[in-house]
Protein backbone atom coordinates (compact mmCIF):
# COMPACT_ATOMS: atom_id res chain seq x y z
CA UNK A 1 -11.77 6.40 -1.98
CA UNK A 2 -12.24 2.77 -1.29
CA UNK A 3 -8.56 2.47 0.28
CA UNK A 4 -9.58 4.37 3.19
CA UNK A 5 -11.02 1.33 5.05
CA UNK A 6 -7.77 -0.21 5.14
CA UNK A 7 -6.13 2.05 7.35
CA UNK A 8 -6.66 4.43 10.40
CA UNK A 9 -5.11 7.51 10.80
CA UNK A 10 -4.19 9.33 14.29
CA UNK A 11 -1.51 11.89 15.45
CA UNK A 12 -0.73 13.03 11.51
CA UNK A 13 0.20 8.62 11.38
CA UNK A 14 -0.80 5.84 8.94
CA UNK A 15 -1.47 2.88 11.16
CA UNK A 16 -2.30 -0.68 8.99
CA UNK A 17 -3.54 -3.43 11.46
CA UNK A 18 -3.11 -7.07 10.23
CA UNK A 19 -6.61 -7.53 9.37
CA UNK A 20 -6.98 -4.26 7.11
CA UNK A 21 -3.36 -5.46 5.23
CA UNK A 22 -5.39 -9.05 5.09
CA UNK A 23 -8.58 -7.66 3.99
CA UNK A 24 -6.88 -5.74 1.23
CA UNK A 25 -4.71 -8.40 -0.02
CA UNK A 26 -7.48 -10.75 -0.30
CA UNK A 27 -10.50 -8.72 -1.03
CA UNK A 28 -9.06 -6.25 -3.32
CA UNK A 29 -5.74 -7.64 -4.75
CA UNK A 30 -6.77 -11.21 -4.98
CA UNK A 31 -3.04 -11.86 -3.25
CA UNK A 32 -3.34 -15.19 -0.61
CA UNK A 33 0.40 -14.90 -0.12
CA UNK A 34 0.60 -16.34 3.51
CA UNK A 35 2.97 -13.84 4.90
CA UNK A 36 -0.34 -11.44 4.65
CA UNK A 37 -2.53 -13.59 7.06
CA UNK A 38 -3.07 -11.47 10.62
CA UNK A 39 -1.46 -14.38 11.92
CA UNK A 40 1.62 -15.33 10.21
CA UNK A 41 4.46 -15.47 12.06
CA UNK A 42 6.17 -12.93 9.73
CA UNK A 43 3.02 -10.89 8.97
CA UNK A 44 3.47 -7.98 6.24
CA UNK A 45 1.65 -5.17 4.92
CA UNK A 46 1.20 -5.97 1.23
CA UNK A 47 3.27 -3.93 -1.06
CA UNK A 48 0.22 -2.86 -3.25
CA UNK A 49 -1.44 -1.23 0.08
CA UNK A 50 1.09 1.13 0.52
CA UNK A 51 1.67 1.72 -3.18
CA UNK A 52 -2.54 2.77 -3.17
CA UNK A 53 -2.21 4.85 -0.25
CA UNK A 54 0.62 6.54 -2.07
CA UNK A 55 -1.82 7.25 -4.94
CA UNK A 56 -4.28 8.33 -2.10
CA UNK A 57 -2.22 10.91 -0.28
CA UNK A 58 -0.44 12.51 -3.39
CA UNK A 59 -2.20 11.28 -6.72
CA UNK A 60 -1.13 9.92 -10.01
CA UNK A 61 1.83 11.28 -11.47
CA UNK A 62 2.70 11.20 -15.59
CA UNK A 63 5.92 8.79 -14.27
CA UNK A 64 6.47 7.67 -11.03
CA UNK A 65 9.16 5.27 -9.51
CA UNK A 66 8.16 2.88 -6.72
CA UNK A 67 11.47 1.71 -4.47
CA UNK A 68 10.12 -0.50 -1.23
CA UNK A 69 13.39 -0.75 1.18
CA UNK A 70 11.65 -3.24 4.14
CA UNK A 71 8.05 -5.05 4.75
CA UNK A 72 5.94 -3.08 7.47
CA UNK A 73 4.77 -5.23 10.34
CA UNK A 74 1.72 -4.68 12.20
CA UNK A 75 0.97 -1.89 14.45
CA UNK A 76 3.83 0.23 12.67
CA UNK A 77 3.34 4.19 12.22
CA UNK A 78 4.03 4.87 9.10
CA UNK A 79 4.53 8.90 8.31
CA UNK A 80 3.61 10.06 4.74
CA UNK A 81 5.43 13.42 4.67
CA UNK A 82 2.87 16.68 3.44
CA UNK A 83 4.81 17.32 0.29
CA UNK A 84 4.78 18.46 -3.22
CA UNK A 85 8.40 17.57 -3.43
CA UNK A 86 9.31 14.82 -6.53
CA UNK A 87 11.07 12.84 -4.18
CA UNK A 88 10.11 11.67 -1.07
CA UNK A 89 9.81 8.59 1.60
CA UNK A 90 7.53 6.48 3.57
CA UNK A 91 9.52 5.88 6.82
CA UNK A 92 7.98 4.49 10.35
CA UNK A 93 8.66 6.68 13.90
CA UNK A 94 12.60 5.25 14.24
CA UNK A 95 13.31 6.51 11.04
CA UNK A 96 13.38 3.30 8.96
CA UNK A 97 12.33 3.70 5.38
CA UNK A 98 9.89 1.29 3.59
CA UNK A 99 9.09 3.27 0.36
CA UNK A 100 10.71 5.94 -1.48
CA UNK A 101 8.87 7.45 -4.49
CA UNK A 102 10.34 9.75 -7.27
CA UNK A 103 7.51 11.58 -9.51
CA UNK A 104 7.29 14.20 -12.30
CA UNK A 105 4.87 15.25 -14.96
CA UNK A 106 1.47 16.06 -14.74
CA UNK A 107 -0.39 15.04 -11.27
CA UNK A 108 -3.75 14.21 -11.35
CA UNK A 109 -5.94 13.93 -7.96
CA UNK A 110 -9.18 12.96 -9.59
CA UNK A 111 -10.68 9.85 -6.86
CA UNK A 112 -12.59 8.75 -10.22
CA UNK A 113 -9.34 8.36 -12.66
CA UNK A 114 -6.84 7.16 -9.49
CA UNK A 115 -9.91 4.29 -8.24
CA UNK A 116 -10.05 2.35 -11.36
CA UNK A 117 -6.51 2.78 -12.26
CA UNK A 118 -5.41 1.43 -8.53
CA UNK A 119 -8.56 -1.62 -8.71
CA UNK A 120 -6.98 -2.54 -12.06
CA UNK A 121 -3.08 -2.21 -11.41
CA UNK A 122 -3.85 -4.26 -8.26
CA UNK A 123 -5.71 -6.55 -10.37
CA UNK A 124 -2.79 -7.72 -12.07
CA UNK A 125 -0.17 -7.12 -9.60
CA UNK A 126 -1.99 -9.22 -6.90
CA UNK A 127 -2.21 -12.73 -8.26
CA UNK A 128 1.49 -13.58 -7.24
CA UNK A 129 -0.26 -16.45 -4.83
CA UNK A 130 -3.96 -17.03 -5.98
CA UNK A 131 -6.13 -19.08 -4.02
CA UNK A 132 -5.85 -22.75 -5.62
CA UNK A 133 -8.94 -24.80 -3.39
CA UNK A 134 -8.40 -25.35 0.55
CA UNK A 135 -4.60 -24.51 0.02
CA UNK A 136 -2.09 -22.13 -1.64
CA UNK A 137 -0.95 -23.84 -4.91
């Protein structure tokens, strides 16, 4: 799936360097927000990453509830728990959750329905700060 070049995996870890979060923000969600630049002073992972990688790891459920509890900095491991369980979280090494997601219904895992789904929902979820010229409008 096309996420997969937006984040490295090692030790059973997510790892998200600034310039994959940047890449994706940009490239894929069309988001210029500056607090995704790999050098803003308060860099963060955008939202819409982690909700794809969600969609990744553990596919599209018939309803599923998205609650994001803290921005994720760069360099942070981020453990996505093996589960089947309709509740679960996104938390870094010290514990510290960033996402918790609640699903139930039918699951599908199908790369070629979750793809387009994720290019489109990040489509329209990305604009929050489009690119107006030489500056951020």
């Amino acid at each position: 799936m096309f996420v997969k070049r937006f984040y490295s995996e090692c030790n059973d870890k997510v790892l998200i360097n600034a310039q994959q979060a940047s890449g994706f923000a940009k490239d894929i969600a069309g988001d210029f927000n500056p607090i995704h630049d790999p050098d803003a002073k308060r860099f963060c992972v955008p939202g819409d990453l982690l909700f794809a990688l969600v969609l990744e790891k553990y596919g599209l459920s018939q309803t599923m509830c998205f609650a994001f509890s803290g921005m994720v900095g760069h360099g942070v491991n981020l453990n996505f728990p093996v589960t089947d369980a309709a509740e679960f979280e996104i938390s870094d090494d010290s514990g510290k959750t960033y996402l918790k997601v609640q699903r139930s219904g039918t699951t599908v895992s199908d790369e070629s329905l979750i793809e387009p789904f994720l290019l489109n929902y990040v489509a329209f979820s990305g604009p929050n700060f489009p690119r107006f010229g030489p500056s951020y409008g």
